[in-house]
N, C-alpha and C. Protein backbone atom coordinates (compact mmCIF):
# COMPACT_ATOMS: atom_id res chain seq x y z
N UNK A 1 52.91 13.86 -42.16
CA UNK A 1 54.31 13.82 -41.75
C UNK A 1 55.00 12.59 -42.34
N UNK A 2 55.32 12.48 -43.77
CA UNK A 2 55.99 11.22 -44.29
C UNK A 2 54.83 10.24 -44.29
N UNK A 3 55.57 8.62 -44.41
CA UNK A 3 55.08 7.65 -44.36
C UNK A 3 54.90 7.58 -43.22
N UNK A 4 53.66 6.03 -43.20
CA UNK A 4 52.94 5.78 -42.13
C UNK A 4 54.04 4.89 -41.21
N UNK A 5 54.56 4.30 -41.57
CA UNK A 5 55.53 3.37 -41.16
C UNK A 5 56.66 4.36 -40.10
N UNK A 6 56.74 5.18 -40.92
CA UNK A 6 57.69 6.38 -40.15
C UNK A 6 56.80 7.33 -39.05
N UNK A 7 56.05 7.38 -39.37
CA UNK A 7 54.93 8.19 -38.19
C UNK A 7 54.75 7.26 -37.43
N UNK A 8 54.92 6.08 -37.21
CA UNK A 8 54.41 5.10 -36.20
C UNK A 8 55.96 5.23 -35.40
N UNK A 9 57.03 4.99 -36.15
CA UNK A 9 58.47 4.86 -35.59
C UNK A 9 58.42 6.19 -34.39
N UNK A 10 58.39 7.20 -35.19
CA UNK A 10 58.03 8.68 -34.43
C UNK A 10 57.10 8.75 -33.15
N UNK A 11 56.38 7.76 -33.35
CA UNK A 11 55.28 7.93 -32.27
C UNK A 11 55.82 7.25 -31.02
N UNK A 12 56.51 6.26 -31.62
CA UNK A 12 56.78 5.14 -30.37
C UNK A 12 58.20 6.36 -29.59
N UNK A 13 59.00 7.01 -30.32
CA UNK A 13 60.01 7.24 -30.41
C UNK A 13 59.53 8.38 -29.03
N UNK A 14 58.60 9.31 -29.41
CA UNK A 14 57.84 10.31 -28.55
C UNK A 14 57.62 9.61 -27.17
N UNK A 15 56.79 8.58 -27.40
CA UNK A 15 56.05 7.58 -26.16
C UNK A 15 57.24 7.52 -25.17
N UNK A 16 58.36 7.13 -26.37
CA UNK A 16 59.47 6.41 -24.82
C UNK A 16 60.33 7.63 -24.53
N UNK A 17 60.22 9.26 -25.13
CA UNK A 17 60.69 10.12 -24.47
C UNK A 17 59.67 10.57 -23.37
N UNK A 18 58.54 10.42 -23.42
CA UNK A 18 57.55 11.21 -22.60
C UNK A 18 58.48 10.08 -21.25
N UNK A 19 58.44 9.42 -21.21
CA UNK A 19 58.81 8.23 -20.12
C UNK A 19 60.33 8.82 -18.82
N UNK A 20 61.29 9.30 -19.89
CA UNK A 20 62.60 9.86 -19.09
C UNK A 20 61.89 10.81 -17.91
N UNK A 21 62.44 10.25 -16.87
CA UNK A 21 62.05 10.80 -15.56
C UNK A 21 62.83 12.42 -15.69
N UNK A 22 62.37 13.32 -14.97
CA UNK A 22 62.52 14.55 -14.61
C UNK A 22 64.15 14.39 -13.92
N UNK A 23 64.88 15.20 -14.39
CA UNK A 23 66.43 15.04 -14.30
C UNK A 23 67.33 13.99 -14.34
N UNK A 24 66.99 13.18 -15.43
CA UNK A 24 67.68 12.21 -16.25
C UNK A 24 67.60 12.67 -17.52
N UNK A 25 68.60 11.98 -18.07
CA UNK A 25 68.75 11.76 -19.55
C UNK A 25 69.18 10.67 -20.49
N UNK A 26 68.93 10.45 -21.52
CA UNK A 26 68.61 8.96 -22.19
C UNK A 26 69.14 9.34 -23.29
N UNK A 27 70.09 8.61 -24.60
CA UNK A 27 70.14 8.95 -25.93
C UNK A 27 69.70 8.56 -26.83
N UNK A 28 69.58 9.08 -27.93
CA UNK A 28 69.31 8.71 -28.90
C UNK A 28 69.62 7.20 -29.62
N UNK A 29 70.78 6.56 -29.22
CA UNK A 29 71.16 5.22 -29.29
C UNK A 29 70.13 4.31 -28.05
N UNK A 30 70.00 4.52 -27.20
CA UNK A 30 69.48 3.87 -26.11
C UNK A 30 68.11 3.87 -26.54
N UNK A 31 67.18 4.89 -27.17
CA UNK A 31 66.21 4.57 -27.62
C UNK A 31 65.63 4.06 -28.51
N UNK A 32 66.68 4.34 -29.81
CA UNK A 32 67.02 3.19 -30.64
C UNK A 32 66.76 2.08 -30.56
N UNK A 33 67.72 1.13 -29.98
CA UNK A 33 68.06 -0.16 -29.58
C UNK A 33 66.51 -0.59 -28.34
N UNK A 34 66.37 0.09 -27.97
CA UNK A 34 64.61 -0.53 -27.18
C UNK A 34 63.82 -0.82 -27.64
N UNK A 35 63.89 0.47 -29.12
CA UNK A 35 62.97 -0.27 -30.01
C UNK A 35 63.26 -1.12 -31.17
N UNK A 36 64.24 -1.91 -30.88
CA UNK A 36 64.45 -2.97 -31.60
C UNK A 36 65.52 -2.75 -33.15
N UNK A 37 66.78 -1.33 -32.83
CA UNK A 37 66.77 -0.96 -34.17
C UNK A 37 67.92 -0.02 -33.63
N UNK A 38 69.21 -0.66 -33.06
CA UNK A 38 70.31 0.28 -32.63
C UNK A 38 71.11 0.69 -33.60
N UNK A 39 70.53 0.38 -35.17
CA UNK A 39 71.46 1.37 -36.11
C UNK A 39 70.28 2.65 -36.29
N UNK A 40 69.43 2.35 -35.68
CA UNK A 40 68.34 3.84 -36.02
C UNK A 40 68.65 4.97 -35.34
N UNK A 41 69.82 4.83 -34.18
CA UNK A 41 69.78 6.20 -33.73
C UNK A 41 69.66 7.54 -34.48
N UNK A 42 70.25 7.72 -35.91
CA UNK A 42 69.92 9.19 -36.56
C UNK A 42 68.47 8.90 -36.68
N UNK A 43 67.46 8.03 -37.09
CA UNK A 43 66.48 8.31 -37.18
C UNK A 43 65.26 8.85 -36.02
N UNK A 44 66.05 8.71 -34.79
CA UNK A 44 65.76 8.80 -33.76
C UNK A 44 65.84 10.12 -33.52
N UNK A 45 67.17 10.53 -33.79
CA UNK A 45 67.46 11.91 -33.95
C UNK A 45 66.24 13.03 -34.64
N UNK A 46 65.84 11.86 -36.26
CA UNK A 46 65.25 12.90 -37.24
C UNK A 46 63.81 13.15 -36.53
N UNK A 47 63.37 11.91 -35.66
CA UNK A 47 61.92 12.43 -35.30
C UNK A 47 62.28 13.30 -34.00
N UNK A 48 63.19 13.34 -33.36
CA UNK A 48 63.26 14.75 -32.34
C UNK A 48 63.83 16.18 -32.92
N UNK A 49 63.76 15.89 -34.31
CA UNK A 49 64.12 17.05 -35.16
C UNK A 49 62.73 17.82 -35.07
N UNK A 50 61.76 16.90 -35.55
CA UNK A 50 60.14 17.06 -35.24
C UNK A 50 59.71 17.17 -34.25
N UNK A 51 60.14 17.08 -33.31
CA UNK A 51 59.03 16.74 -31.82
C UNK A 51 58.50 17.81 -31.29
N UNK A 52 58.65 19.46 -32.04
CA UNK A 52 58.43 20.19 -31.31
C UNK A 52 56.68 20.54 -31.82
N UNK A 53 56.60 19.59 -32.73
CA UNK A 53 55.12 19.62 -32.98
C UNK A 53 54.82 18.17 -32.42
N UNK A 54 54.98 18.03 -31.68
CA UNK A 54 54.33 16.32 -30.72
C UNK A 54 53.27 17.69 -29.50
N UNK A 55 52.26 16.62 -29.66
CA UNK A 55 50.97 16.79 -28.61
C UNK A 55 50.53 15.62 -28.22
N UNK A 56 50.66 15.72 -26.77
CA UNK A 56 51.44 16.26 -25.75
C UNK A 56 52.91 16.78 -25.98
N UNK A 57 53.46 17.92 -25.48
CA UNK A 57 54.59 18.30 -25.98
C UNK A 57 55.65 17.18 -25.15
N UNK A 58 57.05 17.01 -25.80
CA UNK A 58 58.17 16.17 -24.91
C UNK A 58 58.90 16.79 -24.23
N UNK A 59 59.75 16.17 -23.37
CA UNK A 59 60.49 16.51 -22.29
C UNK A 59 61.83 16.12 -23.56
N UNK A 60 62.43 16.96 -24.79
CA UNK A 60 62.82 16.32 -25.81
C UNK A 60 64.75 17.30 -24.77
N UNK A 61 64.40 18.16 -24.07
CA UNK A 61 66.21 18.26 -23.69
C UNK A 61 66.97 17.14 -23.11
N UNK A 62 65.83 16.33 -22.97
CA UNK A 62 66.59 15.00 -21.81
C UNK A 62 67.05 14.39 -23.31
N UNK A 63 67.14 14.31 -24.33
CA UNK A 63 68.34 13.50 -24.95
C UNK A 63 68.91 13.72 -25.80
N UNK A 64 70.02 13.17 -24.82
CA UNK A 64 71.12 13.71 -25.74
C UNK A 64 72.49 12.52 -26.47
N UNK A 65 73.17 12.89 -26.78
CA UNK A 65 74.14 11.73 -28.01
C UNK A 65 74.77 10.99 -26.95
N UNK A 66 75.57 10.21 -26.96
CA UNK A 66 76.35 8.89 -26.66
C UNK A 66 77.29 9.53 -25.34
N UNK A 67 78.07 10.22 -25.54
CA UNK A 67 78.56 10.70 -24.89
C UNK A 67 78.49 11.90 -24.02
N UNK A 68 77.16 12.88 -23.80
CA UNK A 68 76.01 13.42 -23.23
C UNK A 68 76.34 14.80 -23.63
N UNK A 69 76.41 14.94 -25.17
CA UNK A 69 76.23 16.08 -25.60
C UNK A 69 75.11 16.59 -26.18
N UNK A 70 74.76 18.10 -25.78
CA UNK A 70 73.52 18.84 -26.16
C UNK A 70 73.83 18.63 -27.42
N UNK A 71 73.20 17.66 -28.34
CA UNK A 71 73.71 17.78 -29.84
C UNK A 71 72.42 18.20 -30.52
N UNK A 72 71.28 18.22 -30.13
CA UNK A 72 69.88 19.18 -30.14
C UNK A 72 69.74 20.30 -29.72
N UNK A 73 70.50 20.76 -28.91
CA UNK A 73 70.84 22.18 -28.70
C UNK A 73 69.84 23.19 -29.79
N UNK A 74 70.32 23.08 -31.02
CA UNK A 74 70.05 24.35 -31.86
C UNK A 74 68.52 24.20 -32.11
N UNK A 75 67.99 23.21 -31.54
CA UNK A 75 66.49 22.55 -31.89
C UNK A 75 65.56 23.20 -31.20
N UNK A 76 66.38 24.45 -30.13
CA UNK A 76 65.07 25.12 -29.01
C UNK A 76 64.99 26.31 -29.12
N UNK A 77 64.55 27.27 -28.79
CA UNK A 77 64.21 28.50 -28.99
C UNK A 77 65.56 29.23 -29.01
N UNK A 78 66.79 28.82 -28.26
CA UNK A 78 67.88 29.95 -27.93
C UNK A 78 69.05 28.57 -28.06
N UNK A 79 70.38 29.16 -28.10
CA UNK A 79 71.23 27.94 -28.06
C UNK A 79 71.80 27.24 -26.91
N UNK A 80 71.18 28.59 -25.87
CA UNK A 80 71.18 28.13 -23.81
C UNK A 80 70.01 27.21 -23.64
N UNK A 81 68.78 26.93 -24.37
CA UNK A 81 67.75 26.87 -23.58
C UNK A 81 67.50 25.38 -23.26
N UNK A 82 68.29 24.57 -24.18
CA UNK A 82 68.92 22.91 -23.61
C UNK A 82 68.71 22.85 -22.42
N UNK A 83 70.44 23.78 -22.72
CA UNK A 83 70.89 23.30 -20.86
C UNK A 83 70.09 24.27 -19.70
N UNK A 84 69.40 25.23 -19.66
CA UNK A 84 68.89 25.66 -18.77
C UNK A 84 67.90 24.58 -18.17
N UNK A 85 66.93 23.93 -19.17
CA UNK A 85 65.89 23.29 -19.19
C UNK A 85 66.67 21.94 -18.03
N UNK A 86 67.69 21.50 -18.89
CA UNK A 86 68.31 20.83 -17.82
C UNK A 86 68.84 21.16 -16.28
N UNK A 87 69.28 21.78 -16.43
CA UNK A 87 69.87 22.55 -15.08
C UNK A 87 68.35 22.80 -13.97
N UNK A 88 67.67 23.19 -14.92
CA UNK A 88 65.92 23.61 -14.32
C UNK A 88 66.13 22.18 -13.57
N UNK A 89 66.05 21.32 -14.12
CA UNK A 89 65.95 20.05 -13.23
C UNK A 89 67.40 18.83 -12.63
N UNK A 90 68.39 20.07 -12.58
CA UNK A 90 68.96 19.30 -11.74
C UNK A 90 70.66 18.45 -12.33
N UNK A 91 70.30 18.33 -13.14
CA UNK A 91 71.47 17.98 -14.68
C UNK A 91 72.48 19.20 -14.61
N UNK A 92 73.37 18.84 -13.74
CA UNK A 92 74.82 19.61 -14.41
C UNK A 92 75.77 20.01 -16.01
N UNK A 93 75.62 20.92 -16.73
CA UNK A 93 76.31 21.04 -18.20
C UNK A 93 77.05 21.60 -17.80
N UNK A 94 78.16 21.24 -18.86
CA UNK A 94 79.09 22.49 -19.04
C UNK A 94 79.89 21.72 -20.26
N UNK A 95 80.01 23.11 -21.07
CA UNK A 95 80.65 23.32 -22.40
C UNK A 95 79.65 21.94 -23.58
N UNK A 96 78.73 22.55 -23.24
CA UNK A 96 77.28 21.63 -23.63
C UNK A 96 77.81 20.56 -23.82
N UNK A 97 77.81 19.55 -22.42
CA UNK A 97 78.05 18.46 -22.09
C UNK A 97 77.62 18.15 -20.73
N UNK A 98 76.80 17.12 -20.55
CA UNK A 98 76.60 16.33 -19.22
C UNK A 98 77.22 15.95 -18.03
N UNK A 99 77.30 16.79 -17.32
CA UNK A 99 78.71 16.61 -17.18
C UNK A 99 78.93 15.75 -16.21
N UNK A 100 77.67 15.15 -14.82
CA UNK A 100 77.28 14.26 -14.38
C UNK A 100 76.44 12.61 -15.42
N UNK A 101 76.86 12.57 -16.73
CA UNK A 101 75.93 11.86 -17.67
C UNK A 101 76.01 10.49 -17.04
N UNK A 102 76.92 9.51 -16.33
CA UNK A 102 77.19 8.49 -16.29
C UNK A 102 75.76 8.37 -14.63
N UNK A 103 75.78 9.21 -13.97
CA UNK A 103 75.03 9.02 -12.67
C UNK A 103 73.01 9.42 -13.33
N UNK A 104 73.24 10.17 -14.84
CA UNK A 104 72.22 10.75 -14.67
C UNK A 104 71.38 9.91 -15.59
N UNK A 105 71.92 9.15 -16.16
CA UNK A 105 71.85 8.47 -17.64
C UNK A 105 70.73 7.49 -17.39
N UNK A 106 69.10 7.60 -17.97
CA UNK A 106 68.40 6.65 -18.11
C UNK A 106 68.01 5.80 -19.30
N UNK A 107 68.03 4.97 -18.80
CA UNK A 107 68.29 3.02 -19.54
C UNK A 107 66.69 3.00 -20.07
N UNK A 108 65.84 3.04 -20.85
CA UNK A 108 64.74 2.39 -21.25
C UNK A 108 64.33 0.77 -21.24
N UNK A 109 63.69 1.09 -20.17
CA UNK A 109 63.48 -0.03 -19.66
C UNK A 109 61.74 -1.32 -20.48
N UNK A 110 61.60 -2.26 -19.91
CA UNK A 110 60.61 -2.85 -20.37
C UNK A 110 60.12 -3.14 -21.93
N UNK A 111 58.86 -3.45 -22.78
CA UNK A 111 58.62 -3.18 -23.93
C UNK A 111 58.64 -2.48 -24.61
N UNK A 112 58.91 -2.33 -25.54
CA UNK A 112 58.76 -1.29 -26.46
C UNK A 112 57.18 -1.56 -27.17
N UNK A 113 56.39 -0.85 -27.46
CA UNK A 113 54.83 -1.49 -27.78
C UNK A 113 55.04 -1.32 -29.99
């Protein structure tokens, strides 16, 4: 999968999605910047472009862009299955948007390894 340097970025990137608690959501900027690198959010993006081959699989609907749009949406089996996944746990959408994002929104907390 690419360089090693980039498979490590990817890995950490996975690690701190496995972390988003069950009906929260976190973005792609926020995970970025934890790991030390808040202009990386597209790259952040590009390894949840991938994640659907991560083992252990991710909890990858919890993130979403800046302003709490399903902008991964087209990344799941159907173009509902985002927000169902969300809704499954509790996350209000509508017009694929967060629509509770400011109450639901988790902060990555601690080290980044």
């Amino acid at each position: 999968m690419g360089h090693p340097e980039q498979t490590s970025f990817y890995d950490k990137v996975y690690a701190m999605v496995r972390q988003i608690p069950r009906g929260r959501v976190t973005t792609y900027g926020a995970i970025a910047a934890h790991l030390g690198s808040k202009q990386s959010s597209r790259m952040v993006g590009w390894a949840m472009n991938h994640s659907h081959k991560a083992d252990p699989s991710l909890p990858a609907h919890r993130v979403v862009n800046r302003q709490g749009m399903l902008t991964g949406k087209h990344h799941f089996g159907s173009p509902t299955m985002m927000q169902q996944l969300l809704e499954n746990e509790g996350v209000r959408v509508a017009d694929d948007r967060v629509v509770n994002f400011r109450e639901v929104f988790w902060q990555p907390r601690g080290t980044a390894s």
